[in-house]
PDB file of N, CA and C in Angstrom:
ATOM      1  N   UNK A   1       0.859  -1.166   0.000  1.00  0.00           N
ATOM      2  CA  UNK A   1       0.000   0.000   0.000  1.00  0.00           C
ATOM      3  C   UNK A   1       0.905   1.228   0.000  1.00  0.00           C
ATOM      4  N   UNK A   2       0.607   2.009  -0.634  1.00  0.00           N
ATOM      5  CA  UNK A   2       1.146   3.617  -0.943  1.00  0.00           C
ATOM      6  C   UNK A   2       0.898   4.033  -0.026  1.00  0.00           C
ATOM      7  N   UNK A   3       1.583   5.762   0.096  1.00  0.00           N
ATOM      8  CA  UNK A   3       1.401   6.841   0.716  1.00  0.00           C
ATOM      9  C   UNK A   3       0.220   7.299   0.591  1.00  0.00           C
ATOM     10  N   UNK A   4      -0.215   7.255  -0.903  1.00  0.00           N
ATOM     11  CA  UNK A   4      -1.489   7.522  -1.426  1.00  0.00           C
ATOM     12  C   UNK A   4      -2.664   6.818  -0.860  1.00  0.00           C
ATOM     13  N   UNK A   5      -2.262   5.626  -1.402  1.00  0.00           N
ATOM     14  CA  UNK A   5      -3.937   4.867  -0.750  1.00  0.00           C
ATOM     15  C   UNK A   5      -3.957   4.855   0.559  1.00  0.00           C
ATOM     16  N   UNK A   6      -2.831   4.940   1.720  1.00  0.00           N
ATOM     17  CA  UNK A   6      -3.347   5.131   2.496  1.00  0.00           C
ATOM     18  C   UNK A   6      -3.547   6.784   3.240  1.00  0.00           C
ATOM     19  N   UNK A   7      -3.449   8.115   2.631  1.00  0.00           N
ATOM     20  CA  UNK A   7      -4.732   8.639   2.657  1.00  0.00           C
ATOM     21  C   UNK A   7      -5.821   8.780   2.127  1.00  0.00           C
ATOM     22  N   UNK A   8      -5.884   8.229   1.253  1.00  0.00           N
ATOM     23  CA  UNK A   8      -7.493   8.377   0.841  1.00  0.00           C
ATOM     24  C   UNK A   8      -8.147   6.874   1.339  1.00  0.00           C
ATOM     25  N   UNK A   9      -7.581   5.625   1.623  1.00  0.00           N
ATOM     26  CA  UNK A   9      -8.527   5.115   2.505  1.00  0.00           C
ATOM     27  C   UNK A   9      -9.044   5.178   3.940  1.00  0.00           C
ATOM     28  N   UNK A  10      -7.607   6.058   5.042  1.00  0.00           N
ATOM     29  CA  UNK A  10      -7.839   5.550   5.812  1.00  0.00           C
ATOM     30  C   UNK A  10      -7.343   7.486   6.408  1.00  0.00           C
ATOM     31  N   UNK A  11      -7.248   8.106   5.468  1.00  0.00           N
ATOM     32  CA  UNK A  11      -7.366   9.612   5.976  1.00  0.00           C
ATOM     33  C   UNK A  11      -5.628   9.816   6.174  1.00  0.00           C
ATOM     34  N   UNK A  12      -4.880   9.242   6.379  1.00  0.00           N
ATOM     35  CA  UNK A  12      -3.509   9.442   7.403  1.00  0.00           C
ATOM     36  C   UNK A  12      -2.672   9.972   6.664  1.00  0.00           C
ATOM     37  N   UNK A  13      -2.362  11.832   6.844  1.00  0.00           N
ATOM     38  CA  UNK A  13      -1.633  12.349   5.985  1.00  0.00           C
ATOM     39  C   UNK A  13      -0.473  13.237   7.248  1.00  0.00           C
ATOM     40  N   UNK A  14       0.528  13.364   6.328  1.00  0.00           N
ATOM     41  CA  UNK A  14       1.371  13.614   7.253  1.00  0.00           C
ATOM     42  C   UNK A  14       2.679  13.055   7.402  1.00  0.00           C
ATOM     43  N   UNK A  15       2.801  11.663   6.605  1.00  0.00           N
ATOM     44  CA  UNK A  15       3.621  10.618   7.048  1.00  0.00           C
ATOM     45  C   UNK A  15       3.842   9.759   5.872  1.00  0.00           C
ATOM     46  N   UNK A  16       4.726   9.128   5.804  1.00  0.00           N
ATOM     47  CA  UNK A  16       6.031   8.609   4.620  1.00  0.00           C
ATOM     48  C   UNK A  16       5.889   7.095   4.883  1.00  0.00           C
ATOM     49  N   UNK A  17       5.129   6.337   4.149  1.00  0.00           N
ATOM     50  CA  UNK A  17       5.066   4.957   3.942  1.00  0.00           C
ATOM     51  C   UNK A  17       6.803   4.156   4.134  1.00  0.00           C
ATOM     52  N   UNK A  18       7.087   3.722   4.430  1.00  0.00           N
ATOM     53  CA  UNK A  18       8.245   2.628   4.577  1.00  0.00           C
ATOM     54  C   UNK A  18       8.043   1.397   4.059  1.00  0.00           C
ATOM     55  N   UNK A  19       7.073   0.232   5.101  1.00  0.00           N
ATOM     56  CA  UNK A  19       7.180  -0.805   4.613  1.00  0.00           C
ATOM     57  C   UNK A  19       6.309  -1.517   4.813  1.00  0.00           C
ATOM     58  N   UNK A  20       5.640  -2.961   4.860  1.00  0.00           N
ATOM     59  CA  UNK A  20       3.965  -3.677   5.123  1.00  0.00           C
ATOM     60  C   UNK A  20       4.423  -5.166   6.137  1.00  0.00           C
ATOM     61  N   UNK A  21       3.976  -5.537   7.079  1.00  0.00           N
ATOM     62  CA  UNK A  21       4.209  -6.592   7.381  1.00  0.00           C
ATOM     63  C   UNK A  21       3.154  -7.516   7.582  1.00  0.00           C
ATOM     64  N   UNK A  22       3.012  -8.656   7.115  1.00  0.00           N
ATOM     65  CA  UNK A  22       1.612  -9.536   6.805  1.00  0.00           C
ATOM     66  C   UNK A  22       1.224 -10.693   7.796  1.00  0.00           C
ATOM     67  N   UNK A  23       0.080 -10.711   8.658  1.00  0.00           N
ATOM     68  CA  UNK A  23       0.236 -11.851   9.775  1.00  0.00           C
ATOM     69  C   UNK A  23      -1.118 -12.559   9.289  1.00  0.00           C
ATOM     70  N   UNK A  24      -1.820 -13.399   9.597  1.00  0.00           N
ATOM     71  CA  UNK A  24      -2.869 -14.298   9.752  1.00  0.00           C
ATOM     72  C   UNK A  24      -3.989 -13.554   9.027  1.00  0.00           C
ATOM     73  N   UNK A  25      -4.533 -12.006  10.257  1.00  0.00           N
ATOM     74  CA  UNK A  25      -5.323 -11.120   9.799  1.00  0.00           C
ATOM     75  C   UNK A  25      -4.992  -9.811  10.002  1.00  0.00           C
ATOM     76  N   UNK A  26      -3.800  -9.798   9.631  1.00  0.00           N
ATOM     77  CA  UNK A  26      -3.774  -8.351  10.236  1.00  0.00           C
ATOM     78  C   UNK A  26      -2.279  -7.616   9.400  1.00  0.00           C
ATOM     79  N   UNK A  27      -2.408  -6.812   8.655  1.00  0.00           N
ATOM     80  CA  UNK A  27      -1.481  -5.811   8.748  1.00  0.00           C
ATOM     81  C   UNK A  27      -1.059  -4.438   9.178  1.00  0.00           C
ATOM     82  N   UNK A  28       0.707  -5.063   9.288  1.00  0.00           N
ATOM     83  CA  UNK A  28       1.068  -3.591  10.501  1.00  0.00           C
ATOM     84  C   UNK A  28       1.770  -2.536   8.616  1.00  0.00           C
ATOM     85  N   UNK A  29       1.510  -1.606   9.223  1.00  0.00           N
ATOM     86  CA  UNK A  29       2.265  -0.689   7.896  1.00  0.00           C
ATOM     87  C   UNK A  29       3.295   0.158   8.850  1.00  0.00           C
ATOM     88  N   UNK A  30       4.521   0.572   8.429  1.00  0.00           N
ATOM     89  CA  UNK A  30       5.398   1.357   9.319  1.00  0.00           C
ATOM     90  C   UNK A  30       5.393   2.336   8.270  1.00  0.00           C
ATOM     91  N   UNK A  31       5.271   3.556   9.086  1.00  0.00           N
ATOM     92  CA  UNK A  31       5.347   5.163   8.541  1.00  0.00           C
ATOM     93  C   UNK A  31       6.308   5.714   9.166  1.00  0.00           C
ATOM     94  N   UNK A  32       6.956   7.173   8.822  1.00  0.00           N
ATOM     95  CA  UNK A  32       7.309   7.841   9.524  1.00  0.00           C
ATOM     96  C   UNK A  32       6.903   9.316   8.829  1.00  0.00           C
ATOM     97  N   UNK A  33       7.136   9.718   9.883  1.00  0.00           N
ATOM     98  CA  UNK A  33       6.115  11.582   9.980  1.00  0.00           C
ATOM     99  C   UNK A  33       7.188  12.701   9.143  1.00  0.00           C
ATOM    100  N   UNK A  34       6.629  13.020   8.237  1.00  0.00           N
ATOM    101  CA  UNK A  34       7.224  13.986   7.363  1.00  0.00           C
ATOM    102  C   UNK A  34       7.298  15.100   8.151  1.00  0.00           C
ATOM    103  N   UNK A  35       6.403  15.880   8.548  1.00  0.00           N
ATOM    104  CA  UNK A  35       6.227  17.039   9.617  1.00  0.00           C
ATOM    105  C   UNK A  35       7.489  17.716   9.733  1.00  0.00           C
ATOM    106  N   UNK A  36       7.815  18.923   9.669  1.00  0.00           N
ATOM    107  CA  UNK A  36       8.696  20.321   9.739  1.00  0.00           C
ATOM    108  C   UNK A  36       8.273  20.646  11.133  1.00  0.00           C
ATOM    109  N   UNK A  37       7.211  20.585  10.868  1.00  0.00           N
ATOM    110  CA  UNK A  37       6.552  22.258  11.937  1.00  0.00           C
ATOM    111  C   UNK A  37       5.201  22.172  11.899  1.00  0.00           C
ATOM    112  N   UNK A  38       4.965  21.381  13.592  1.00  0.00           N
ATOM    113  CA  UNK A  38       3.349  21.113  13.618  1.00  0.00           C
ATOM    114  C   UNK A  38       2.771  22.185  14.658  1.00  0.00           C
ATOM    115  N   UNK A  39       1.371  22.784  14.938  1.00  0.00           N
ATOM    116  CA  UNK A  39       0.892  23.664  15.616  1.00  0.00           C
ATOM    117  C   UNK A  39       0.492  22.943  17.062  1.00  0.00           C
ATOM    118  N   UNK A  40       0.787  24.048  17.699  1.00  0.00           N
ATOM    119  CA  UNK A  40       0.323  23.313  19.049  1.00  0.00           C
ATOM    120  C   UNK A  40      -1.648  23.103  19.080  1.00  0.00           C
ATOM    121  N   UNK A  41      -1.691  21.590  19.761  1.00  0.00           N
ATOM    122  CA  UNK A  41      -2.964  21.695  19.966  1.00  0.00           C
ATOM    123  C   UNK A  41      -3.903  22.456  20.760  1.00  0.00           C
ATOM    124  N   UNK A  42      -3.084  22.813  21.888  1.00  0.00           N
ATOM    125  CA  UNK A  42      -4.087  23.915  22.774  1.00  0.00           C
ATOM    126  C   UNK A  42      -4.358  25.137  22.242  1.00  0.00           C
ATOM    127  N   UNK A  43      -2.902  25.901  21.893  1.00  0.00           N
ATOM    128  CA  UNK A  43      -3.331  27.537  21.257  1.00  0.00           C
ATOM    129  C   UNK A  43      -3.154  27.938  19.907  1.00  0.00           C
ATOM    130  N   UNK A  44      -2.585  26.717  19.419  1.00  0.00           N
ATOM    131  CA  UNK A  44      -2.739  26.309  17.684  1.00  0.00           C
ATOM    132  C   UNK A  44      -1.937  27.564  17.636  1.00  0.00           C
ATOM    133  N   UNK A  45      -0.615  27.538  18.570  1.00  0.00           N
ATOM    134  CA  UNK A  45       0.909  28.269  17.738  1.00  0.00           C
ATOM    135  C   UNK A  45       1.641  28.149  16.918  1.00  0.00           C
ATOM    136  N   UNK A  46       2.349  28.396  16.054  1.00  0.00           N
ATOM    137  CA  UNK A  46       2.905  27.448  15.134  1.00  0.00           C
ATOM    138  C   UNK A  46       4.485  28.211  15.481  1.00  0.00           C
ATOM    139  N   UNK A  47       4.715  28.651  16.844  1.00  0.00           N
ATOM    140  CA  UNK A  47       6.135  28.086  17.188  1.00  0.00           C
ATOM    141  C   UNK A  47       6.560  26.880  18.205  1.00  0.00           C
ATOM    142  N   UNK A  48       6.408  26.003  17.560  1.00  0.00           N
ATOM    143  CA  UNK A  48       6.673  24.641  18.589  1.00  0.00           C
ATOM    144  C   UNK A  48       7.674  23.918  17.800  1.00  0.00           C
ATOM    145  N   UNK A  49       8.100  23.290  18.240  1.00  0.00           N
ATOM    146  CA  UNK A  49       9.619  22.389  18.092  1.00  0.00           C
ATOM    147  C   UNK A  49       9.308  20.886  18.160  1.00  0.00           C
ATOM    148  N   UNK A  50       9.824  19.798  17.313  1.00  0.00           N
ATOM    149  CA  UNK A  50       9.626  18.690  17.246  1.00  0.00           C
ATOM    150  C   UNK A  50      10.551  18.077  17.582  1.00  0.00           C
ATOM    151  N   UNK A  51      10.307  17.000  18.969  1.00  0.00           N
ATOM    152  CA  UNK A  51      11.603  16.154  19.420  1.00  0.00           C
ATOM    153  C   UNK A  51      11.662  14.215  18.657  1.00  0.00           C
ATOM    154  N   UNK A  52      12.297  14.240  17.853  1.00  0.00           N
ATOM    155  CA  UNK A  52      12.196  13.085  17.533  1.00  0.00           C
ATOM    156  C   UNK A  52      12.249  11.650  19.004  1.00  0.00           C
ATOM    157  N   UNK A  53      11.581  10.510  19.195  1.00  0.00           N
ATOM    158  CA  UNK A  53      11.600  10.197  20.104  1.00  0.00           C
ATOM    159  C   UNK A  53      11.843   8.519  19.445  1.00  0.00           C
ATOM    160  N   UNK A  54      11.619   8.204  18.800  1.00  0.00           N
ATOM    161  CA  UNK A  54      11.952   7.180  18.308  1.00  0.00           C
ATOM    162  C   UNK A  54      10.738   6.064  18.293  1.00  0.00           C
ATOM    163  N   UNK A  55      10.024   6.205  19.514  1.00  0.00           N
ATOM    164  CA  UNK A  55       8.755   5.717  19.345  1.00  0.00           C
ATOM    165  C   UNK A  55       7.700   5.192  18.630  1.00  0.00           C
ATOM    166  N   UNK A  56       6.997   4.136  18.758  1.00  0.00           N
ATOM    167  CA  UNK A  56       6.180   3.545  17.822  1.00  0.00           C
ATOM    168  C   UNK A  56       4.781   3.537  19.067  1.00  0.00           C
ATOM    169  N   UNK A  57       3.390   3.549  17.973  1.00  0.00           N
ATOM    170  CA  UNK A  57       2.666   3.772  18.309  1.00  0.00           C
ATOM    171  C   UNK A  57       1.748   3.048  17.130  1.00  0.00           C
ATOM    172  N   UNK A  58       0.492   2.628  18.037  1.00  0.00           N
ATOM    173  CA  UNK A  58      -0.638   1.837  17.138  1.00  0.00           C
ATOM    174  C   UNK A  58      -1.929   2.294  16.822  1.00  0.00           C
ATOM    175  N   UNK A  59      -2.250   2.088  16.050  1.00  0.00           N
ATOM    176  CA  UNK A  59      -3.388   2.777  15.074  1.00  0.00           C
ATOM    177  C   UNK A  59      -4.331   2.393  14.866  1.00  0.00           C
ATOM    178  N   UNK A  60      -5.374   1.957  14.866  1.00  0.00           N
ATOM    179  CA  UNK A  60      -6.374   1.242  14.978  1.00  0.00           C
ATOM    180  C   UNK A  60      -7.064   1.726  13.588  1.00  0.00           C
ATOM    181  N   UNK A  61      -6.460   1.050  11.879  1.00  0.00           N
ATOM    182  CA  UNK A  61      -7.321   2.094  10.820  1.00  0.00           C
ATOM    183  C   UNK A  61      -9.123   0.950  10.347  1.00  0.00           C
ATOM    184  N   UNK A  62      -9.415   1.769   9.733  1.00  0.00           N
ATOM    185  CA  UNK A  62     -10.806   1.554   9.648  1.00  0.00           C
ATOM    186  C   UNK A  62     -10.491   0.318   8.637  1.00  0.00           C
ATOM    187  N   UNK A  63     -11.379  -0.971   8.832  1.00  0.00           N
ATOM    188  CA  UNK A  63     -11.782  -2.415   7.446  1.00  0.00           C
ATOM    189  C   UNK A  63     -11.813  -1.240   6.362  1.00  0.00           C
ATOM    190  N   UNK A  64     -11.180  -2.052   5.176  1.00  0.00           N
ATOM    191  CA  UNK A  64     -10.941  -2.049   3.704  1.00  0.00           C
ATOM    192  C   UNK A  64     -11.057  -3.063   3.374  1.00  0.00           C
ATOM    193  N   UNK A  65     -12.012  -3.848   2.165  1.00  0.00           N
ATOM    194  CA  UNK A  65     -11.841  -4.746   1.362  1.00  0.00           C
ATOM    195  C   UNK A  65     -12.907  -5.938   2.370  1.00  0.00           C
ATOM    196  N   UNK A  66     -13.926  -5.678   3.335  1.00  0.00           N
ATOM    197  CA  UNK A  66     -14.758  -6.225   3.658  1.00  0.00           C
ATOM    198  C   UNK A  66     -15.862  -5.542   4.048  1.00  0.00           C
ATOM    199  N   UNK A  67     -16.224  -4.718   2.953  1.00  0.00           N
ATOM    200  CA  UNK A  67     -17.777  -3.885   2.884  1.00  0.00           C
ATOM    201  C   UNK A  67     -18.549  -4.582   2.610  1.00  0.00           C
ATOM    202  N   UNK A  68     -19.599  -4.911   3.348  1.00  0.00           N
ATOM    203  CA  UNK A  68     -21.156  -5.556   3.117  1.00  0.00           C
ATOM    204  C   UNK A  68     -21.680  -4.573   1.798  1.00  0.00           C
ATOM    205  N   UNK A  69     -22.211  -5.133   1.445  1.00  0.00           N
ATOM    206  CA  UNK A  69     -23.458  -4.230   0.186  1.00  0.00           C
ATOM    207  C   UNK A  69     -24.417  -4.154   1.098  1.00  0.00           C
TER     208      UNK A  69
END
């Protein structure tokens, strides 16, 4: 899956596709965050500073490819 399809399936923009890993039912996709210069959420400043942390975090994206009619 692309950068592409996954915003327009699953909304998630912001962030740089890497790579797909495939289990039973489930795939993990690893991104990482393009982002310069994000606004703060409380007073929506846009002098804030980004600390890289190395961190991974899970996503819970919406079923694709098992829509009922």
């Amino acid at each position: 899956m692309t950068t592409s399809s996954l915003h327009h399936t699953q909304g998630i923009r912001g962030y740089k596709y890497q790579k797909t890993e495939r289990t039973a039912d489930c795939e993990i996709y690893y991104l990482h965050s393009t982002a310069k210069q994000l606004a703060c959420p409380q007073c929506r400043s846009r002098h804030t500073s980004i600390i890289e942390t190395g961190r991974t975090r899970d996503i819970r994206g919406l079923c694709i490819g098992f829509k009922k009619r």
